[in-house]
Protein backbone atom coordinates (compact mmCIF):
# COMPACT_ATOMS: atom_id res chain seq x y z
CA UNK A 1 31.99 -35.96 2.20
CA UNK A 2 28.88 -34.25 2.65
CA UNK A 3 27.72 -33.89 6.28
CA UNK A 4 24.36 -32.64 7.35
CA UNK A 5 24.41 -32.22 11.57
CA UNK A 6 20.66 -32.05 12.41
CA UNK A 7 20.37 -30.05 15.58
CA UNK A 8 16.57 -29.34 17.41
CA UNK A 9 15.67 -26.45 18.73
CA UNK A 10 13.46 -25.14 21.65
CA UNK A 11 14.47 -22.57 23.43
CA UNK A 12 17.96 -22.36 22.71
CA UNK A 13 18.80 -18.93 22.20
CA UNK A 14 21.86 -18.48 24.30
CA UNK A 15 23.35 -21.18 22.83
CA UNK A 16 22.43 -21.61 18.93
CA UNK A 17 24.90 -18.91 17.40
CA UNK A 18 28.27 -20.24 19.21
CA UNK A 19 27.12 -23.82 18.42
CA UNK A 20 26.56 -23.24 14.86
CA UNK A 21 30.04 -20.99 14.71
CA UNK A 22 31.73 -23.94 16.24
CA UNK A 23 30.29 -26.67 14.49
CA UNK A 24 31.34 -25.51 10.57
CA UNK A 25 34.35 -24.89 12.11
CA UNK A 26 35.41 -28.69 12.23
CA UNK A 27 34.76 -29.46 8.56
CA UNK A 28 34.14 -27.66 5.44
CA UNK A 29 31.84 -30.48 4.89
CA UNK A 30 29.76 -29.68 7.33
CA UNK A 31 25.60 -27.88 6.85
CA UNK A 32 23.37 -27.61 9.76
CA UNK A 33 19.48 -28.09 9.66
CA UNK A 34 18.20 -26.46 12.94
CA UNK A 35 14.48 -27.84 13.26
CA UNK A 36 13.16 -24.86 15.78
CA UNK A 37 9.87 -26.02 17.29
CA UNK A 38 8.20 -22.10 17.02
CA UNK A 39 11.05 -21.20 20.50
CA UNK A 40 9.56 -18.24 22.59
CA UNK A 41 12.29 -17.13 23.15
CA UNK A 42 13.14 -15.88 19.48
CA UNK A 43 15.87 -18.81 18.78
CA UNK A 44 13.89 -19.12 15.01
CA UNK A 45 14.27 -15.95 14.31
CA UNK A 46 18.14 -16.25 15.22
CA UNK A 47 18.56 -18.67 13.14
CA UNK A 48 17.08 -17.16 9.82
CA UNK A 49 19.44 -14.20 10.12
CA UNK A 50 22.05 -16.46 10.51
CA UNK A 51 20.89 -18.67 7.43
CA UNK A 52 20.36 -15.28 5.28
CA UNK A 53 24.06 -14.99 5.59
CA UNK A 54 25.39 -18.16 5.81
CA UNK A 55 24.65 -20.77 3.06
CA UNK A 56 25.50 -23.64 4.80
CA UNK A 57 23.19 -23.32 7.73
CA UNK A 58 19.03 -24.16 7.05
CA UNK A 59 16.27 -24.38 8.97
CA UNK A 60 13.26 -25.93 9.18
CA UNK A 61 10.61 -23.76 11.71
CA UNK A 62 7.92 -26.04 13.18
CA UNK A 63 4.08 -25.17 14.57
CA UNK A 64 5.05 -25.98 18.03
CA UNK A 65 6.63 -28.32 20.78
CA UNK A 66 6.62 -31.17 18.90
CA UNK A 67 8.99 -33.59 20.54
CA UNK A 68 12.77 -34.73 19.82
CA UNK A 69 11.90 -38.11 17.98
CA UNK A 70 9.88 -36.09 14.97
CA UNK A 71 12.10 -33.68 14.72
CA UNK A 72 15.17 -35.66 13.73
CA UNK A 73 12.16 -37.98 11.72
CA UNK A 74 11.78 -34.56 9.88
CA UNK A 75 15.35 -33.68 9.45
CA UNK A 76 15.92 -37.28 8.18
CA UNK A 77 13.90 -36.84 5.79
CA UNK A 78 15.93 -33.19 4.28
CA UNK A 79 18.89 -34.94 4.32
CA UNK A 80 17.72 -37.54 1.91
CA UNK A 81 16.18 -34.55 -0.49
CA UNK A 82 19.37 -32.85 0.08
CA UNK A 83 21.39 -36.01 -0.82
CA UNK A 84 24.17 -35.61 1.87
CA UNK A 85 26.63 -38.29 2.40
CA UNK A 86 25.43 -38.54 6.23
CA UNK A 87 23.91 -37.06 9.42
CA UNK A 88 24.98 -36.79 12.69
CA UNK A 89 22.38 -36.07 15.34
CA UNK A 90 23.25 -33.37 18.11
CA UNK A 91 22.36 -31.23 20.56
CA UNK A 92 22.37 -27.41 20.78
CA UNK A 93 23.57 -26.98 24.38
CA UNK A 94 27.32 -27.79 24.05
CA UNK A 95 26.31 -31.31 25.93
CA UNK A 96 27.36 -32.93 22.25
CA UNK A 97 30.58 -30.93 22.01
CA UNK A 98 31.69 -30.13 18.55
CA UNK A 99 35.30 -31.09 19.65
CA UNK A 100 34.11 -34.59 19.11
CA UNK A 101 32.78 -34.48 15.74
CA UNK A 102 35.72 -34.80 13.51
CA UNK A 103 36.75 -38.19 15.40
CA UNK A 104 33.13 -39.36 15.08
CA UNK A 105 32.43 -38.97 10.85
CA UNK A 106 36.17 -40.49 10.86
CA UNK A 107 35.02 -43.61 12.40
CA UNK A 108 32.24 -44.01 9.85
CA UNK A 109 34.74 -45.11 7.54
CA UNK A 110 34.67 -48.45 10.03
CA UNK A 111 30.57 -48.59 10.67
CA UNK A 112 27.41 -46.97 9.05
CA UNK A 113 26.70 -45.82 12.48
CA UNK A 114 28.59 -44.25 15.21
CA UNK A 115 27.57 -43.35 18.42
CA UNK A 116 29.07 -40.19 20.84
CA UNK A 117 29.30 -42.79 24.00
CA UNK A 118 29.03 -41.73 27.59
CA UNK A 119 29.15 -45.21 29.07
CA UNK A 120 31.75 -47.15 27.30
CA UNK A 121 33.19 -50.38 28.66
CA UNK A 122 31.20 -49.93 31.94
CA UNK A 123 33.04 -46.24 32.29
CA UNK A 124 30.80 -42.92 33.39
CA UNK A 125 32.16 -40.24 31.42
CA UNK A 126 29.19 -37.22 32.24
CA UNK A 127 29.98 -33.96 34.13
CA UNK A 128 27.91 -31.71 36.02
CA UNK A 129 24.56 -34.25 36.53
CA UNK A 130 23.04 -34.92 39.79
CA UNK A 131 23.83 -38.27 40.77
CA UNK A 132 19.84 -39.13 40.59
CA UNK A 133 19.77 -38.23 36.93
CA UNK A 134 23.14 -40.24 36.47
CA UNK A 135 21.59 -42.86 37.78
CA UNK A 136 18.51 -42.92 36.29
CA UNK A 137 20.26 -42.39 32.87
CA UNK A 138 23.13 -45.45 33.75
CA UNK A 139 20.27 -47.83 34.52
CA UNK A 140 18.07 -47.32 32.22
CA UNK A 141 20.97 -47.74 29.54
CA UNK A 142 21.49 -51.14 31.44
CA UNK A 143 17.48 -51.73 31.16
CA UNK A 144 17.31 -51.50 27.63
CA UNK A 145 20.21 -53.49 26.53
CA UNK A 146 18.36 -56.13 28.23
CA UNK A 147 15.40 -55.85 27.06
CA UNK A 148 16.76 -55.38 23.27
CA UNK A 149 20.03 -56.99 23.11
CA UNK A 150 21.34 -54.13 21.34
CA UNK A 151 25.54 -54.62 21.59
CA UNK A 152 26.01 -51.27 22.76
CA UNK A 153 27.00 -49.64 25.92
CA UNK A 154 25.16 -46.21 25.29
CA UNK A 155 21.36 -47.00 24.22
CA UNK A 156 19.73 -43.72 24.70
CA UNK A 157 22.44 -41.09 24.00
CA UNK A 158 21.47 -39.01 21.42
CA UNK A 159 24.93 -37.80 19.66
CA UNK A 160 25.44 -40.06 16.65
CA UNK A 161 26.55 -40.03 13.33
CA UNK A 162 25.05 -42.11 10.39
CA UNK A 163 25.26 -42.96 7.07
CA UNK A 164 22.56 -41.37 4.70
CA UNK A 165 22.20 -45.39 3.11
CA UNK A 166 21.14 -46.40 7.05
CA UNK A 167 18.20 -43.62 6.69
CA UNK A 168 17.33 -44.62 3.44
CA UNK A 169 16.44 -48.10 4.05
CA UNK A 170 14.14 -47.09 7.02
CA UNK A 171 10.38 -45.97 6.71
CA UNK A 172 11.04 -43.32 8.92
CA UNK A 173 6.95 -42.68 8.79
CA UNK A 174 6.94 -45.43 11.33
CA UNK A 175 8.91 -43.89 14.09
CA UNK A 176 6.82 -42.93 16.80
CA UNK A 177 8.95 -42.31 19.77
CA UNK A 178 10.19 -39.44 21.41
CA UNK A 179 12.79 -38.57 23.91
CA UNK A 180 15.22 -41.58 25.54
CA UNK A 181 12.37 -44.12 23.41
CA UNK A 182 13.46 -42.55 20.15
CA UNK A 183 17.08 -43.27 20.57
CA UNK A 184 16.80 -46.27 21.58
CA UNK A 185 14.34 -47.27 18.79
CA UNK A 186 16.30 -46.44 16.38
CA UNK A 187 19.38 -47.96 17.75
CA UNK A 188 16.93 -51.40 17.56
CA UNK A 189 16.08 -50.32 13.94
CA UNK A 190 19.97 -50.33 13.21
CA UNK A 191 20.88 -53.11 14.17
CA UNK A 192 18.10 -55.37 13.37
CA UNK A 193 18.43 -53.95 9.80
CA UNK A 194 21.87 -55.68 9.84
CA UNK A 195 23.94 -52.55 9.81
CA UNK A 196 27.23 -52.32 11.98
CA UNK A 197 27.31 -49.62 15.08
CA UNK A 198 30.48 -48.33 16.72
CA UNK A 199 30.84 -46.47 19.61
CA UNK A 200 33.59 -43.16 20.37
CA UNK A 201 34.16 -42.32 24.08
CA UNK A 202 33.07 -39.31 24.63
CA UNK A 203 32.61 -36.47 28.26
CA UNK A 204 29.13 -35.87 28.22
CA UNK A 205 28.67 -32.22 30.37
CA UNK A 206 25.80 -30.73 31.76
CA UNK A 207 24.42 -27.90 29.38
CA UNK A 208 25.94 -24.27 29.15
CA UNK A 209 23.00 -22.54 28.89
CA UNK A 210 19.42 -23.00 28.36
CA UNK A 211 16.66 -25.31 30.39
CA UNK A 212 16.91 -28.66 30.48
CA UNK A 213 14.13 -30.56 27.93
CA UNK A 214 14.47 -33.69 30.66
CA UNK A 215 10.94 -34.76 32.05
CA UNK A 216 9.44 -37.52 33.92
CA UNK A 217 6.88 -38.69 30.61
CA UNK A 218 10.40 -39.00 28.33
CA UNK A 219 11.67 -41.50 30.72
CA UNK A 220 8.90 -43.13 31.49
CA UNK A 221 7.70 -43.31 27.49
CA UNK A 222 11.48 -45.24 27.00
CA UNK A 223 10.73 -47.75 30.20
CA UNK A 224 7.61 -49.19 28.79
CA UNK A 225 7.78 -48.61 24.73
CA UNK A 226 10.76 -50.20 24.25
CA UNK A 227 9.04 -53.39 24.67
CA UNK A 228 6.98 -52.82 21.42
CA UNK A 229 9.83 -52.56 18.57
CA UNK A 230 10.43 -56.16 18.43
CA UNK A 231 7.01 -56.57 17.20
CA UNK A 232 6.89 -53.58 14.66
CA UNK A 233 7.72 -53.90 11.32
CA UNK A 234 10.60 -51.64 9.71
């Protein structure tokens, strides 16, 4: 199997080379796309030495700070050029650990989309948070199950695998959310497209190095938006 694990990037230069390293470690199958929103702090630039030596490691280097939700959007849309077999979305600051990923693609053989869960069965598995951004996080998971009946216990977390078929059927050109909004919106997409989601426990930890991307407009944009996808057309 072909896996392509898209991974954004802003800022992450203390963190990209020993994510990358331990990420093809797990499977041969495994390519990374880092989409690098033009970092200050040189992570770009990292990353093309990296990719001049390393064939399975490409990048795509954006104008600016162009938000989470359009970067994977963009990355989607490479893995269907590339033709991989599937994608798994994940972070660059060890928060998604790699030691994960190998019992994440396995479950795809059960679901076309599987999600890294922090919050299975009503259990808080996340390390090093305040308890105000647990909370927030917690609730608002609880908030938008509500509000979308989505039969999962993690809504917004962002470390997921999925089948290149799942991607293919979407007009990704019609995503417009960023942030907590953009996982959840696609979660909605998912399962209103019919196709079956499965959840892996996972111990979600604070990141190893780096700022956090975390701001008061991302959680805010995922409190009120989520109340347009049942209108939009997918």
């Amino acid at each position: 199997m072909r896996i392509l694990v898209i991974t954004p990037t802003y800022n992450e230069k203390e963190n990209i080379e020993a994510i990358i390293e331990q990420v093809l470690a797990v499977n041969p199958g495994i390519e990374m796309l880092i989409v690098d929103d033009n970092s200050p702090d040189g992570t770009g630039d990292m990353v093309d030495r990296i990719v001049e030596s390393n064939p399975r490691v490409h990048v795509l280097h954006r104008a600016g700070k162009l938000g989470l939700g359009t970067a994977y959007v963009e990355g989607f849309k490479k893995a269907i050029e590339m033709g991989v077999d599937c994608v798994v979305q994940m972070d660059a600051d060890f928060s998604h650990h790699p030691s994960y990923l190998q019992s994440m693609l396995d479950k795809l053989d059960e679901a076309d989309v599987v999600i890294g869960s922090r919050y299975m069965h009503g259990n808080i598995s996340v390390v090093n948070w305040p308890l105000s951004r647990l909370m927030l996080s917690y609730f608002a998971n609880i908030y938008a199950r509500w509000v979308t009946g989505l039969p999962v216990y993690d809504v917004t977390g962002g470390f997921k695998a999925i089948k290149l078929k799942v991607l293919k059927s979407i007009n990704l050109d019609r995503i417009s959310s960023n942030g907590y909004a953009f996982q959840i919106e696609m979660n909605y997409i998912f399962n209103k497209k019919g196709f079956s989601i499965a959840e892996v426990p996972i111990i979600f930890a604070d990141r190893e190095g780096g700022v956090s991307k975390m701001s008061r407009k991302i959680v805010l944009e995922a409190v009120f938006k989520i109340w347009l996808y049942r209108f939009r057309k997918y």
